[in-house]
PDB file of N, CA and C in Angstrom:
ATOM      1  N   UNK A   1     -11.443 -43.530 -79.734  1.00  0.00           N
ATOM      2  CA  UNK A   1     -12.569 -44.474 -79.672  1.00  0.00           C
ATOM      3  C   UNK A   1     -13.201 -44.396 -78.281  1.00  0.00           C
ATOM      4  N   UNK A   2     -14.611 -44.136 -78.108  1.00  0.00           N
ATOM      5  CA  UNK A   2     -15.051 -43.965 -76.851  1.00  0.00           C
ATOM      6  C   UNK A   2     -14.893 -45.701 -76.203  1.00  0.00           C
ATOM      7  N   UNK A   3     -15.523 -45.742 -75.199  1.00  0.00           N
ATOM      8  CA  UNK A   3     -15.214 -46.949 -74.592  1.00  0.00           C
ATOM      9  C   UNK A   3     -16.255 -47.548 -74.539  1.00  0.00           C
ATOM     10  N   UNK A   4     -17.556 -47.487 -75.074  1.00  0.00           N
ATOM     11  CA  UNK A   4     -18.728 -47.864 -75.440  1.00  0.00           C
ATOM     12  C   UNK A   4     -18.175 -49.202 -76.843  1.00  0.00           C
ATOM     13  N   UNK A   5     -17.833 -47.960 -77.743  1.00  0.00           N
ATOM     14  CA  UNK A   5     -17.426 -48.820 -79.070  1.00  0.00           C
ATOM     15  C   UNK A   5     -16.822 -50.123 -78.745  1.00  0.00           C
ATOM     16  N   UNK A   6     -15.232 -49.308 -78.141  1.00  0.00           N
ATOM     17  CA  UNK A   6     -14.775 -50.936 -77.691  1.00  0.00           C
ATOM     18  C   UNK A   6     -14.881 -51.858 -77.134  1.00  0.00           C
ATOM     19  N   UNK A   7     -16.163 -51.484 -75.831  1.00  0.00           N
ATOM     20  CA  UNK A   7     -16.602 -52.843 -75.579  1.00  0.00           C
ATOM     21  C   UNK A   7     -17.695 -53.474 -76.545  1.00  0.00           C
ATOM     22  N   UNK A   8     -17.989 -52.746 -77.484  1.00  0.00           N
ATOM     23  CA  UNK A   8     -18.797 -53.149 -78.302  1.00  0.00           C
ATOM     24  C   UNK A   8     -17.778 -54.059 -79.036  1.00  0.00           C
ATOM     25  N   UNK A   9     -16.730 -53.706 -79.858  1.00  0.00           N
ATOM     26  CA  UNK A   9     -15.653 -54.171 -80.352  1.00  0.00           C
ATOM     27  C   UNK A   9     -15.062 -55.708 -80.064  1.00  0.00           C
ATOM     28  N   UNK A  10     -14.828 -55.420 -78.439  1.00  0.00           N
ATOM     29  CA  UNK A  10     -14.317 -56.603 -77.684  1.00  0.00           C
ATOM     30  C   UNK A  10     -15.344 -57.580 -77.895  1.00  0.00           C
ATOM     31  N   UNK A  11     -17.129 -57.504 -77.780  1.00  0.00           N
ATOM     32  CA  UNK A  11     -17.424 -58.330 -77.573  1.00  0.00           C
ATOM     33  C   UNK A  11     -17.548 -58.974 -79.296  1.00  0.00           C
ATOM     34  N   UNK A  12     -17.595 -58.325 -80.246  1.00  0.00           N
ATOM     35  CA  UNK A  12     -17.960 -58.423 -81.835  1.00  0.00           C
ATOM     36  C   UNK A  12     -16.822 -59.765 -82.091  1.00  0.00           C
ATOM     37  N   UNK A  13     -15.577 -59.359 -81.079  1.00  0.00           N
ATOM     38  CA  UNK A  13     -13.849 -60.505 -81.646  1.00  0.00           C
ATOM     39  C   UNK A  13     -14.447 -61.923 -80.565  1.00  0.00           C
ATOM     40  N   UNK A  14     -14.903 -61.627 -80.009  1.00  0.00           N
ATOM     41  CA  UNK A  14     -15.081 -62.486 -78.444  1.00  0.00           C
ATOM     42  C   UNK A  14     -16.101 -63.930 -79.581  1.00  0.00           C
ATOM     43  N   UNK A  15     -17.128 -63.503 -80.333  1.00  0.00           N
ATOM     44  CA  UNK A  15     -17.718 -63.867 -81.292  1.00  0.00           C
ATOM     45  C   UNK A  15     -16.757 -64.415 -82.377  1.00  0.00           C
ATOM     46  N   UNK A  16     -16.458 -63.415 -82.939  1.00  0.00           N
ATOM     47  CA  UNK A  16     -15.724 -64.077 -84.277  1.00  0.00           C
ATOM     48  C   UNK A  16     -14.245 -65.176 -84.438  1.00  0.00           C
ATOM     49  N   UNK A  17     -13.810 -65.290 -82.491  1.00  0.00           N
ATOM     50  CA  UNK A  17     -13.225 -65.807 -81.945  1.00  0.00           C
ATOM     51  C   UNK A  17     -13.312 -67.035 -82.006  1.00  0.00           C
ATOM     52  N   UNK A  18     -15.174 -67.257 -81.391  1.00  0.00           N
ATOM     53  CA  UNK A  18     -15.851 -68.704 -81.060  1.00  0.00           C
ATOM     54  C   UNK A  18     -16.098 -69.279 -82.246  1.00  0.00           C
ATOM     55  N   UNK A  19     -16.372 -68.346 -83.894  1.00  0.00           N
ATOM     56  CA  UNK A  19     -16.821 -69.273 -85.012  1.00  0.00           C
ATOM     57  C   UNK A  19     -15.689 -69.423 -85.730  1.00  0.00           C
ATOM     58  N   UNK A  20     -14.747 -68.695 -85.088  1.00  0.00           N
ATOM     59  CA  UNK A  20     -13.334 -69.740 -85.730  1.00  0.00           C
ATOM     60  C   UNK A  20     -12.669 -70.594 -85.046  1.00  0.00           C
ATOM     61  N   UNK A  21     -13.046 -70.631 -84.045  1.00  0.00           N
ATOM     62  CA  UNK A  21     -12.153 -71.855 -83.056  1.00  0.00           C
ATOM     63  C   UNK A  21     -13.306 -73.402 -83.324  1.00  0.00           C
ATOM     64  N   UNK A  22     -14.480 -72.981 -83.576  1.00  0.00           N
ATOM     65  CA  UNK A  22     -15.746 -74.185 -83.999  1.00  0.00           C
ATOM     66  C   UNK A  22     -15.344 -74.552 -85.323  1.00  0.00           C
ATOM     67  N   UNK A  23     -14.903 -73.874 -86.406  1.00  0.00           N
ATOM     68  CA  UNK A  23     -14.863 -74.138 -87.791  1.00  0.00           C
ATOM     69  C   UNK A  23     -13.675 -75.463 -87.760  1.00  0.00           C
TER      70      UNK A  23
END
């Protein structure tokens, strides 16, 4: 995985992080 993706990655969980900790 280049390291583009995964910071793409990191930020995609960083997100799906915040609308499950709000739910």
């Amino acid at each position: 995985m280049t390291p583009p993706e995964n910071k793409n990655l990191v930020q995609e969980n960083k997100e799906l992080i915040q609308e499950v900790l709000k739910a």
